[in-house]
C-alpha atoms as a PDB file:
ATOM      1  CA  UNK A   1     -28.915  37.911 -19.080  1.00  0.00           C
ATOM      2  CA  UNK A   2     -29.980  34.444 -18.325  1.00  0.00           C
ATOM      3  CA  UNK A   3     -27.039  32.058 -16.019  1.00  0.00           C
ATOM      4  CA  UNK A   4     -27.931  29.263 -18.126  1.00  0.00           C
ATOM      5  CA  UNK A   5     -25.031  27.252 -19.739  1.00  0.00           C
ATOM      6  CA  UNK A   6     -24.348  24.633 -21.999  1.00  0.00           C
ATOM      7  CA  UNK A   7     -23.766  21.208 -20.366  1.00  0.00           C
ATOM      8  CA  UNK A   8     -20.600  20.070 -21.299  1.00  0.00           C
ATOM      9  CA  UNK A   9     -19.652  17.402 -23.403  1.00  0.00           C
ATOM     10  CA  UNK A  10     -18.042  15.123 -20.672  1.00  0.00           C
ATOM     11  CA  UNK A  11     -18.462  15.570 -17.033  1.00  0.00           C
ATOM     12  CA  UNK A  12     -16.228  17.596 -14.783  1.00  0.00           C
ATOM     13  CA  UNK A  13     -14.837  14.391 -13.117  1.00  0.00           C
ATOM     14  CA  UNK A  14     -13.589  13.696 -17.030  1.00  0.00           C
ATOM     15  CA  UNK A  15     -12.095  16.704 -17.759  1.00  0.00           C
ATOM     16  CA  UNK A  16      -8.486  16.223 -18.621  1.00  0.00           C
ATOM     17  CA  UNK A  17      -8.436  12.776 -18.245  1.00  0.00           C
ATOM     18  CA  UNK A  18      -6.401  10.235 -20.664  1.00  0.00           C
ATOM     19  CA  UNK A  19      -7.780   7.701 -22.813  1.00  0.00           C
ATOM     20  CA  UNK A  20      -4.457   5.471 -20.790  1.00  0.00           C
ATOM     21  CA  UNK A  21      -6.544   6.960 -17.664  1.00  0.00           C
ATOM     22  CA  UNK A  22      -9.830   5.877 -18.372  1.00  0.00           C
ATOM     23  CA  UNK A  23      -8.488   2.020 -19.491  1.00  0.00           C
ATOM     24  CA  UNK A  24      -6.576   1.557 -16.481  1.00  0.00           C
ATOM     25  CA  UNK A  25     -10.333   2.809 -14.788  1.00  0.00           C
ATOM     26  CA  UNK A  26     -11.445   0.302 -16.979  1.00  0.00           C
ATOM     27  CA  UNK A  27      -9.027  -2.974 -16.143  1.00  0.00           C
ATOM     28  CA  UNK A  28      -9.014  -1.682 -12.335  1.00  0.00           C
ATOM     29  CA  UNK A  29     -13.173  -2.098 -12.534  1.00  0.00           C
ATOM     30  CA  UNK A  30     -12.646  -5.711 -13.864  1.00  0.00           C
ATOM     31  CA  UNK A  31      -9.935  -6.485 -11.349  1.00  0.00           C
ATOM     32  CA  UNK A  32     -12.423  -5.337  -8.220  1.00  0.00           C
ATOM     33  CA  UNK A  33     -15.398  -7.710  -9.873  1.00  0.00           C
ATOM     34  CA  UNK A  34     -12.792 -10.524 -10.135  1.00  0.00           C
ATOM     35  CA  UNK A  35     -11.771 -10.058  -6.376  1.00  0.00           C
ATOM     36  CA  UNK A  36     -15.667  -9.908  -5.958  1.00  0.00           C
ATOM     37  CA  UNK A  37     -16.631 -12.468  -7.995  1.00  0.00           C
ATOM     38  CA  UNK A  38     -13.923 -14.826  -6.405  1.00  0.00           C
ATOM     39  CA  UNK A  39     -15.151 -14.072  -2.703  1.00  0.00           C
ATOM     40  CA  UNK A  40     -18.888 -14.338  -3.605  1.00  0.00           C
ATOM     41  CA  UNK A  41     -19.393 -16.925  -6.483  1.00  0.00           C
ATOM     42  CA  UNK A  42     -22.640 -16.084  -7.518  1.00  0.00           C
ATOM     43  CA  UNK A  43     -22.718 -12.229  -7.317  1.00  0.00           C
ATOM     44  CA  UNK A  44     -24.214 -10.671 -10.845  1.00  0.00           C
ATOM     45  CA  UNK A  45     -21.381  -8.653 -12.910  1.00  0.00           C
ATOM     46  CA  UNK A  46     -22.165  -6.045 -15.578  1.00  0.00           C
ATOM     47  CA  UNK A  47     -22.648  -7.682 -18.720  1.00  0.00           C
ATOM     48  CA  UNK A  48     -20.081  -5.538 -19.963  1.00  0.00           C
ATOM     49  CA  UNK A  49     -16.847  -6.631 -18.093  1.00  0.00           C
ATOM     50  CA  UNK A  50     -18.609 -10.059 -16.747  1.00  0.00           C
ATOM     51  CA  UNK A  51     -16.121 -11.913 -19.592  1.00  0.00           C
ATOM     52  CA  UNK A  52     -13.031 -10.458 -19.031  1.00  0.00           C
ATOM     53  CA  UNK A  53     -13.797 -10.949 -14.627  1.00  0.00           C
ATOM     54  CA  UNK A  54     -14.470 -14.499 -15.328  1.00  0.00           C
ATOM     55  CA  UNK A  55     -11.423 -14.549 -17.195  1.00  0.00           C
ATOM     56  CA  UNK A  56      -9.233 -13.047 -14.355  1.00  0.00           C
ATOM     57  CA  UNK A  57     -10.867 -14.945 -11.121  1.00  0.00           C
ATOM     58  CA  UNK A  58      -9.000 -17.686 -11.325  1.00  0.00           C
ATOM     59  CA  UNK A  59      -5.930 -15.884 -11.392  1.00  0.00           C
ATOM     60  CA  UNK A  60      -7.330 -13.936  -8.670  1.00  0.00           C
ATOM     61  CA  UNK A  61      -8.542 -16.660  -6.118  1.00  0.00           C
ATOM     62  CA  UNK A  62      -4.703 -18.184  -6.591  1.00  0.00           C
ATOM     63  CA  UNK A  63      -3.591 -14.533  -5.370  1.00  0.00           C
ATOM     64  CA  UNK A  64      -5.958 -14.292  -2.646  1.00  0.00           C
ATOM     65  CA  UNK A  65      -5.705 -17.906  -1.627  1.00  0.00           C
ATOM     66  CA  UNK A  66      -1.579 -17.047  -0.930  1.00  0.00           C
ATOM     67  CA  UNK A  67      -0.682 -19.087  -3.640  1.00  0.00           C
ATOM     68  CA  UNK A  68       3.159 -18.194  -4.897  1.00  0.00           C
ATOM     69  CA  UNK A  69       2.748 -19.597  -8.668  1.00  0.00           C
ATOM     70  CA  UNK A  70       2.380 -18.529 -11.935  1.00  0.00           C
ATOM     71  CA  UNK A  71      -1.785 -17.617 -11.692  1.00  0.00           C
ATOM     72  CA  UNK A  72      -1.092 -15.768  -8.491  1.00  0.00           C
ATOM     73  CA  UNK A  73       1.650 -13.864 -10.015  1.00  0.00           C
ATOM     74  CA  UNK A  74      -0.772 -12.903 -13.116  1.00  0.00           C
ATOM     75  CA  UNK A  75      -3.303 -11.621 -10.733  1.00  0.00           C
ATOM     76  CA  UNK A  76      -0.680  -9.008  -9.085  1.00  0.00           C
ATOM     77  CA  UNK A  77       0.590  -7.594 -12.458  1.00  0.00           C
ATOM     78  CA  UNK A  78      -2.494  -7.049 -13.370  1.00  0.00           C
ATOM     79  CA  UNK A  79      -3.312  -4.882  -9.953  1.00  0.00           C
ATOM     80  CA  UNK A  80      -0.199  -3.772 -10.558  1.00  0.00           C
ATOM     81  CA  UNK A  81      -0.641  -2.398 -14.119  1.00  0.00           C
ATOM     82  CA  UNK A  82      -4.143  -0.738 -13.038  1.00  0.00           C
ATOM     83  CA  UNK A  83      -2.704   0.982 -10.031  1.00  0.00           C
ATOM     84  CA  UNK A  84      -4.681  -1.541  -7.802  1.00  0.00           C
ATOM     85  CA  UNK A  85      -1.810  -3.368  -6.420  1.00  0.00           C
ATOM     86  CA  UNK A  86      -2.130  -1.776  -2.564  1.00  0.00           C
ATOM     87  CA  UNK A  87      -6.056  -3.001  -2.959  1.00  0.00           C
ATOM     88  CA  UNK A  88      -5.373  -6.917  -3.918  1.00  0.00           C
ATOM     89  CA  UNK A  89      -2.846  -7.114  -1.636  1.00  0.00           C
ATOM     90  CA  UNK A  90      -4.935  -5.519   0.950  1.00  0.00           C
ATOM     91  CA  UNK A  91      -7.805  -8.073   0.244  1.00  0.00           C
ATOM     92  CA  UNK A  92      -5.168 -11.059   0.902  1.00  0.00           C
ATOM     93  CA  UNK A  93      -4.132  -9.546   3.903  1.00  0.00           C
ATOM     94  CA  UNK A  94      -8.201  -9.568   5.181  1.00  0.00           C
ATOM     95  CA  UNK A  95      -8.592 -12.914   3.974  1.00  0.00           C
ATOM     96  CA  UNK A  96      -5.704 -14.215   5.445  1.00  0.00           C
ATOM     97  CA  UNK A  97      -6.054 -12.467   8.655  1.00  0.00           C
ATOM     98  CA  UNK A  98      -9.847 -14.008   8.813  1.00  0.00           C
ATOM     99  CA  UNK A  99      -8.886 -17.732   8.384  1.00  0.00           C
ATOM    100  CA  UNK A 100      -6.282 -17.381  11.523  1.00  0.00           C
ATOM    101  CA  UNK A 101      -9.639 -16.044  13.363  1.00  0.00           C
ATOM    102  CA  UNK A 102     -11.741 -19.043  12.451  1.00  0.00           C
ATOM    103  CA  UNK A 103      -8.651 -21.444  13.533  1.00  0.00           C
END
């Protein structure tokens, strides 16, 4: 008898997983190149989400910059809706606690 087997069609890590799960994957990978994108201006995206992050950075760079409007507030539903709320506010948090350092 011979222990080879079939590879599956998907990989383990997809194995039960949503198609709600893998487009909130999706969004949450577009949200981290936005917060990427709005900290280092000329870092290369994927060409497949590069559109939709240079859609979102502005949004994003009003969030991070501690802005209280209407941008800033589309930046954190969006982290919110991906499950990546804890990460953008976590990002703020750096980026605010940096600029008191530099003072």
């Amino acid at each position: 008898m011979s222990d080879y087997r079939e590879p599956n069609a998907q990989p383990a890590c997809r194995v039960g997983v949503t198609a709600e799960d893998l487009a909130r994957e999706a969004d949450r990978a577009v949200l981290y190149g936005a917060v990427l994108a709005a900290q280092r201006p000329g870092v290369r995206l994927k060409p497949g989400i590069a559109a939709q992050v240079q859609a979102l950075v502005p949004a994003v760079r009003a969030f991070l910059a501690g802005r209280d409007d209407e941008e800033a507030a589309y930046a954190l539903a969006y982290a919110r809706a991906c499950g990546a709320e804890a990460f953008l506010v976590q990002k703020r948090a750096a980026r605010a606690r940096s600029a008191e350092v530099q003072e």
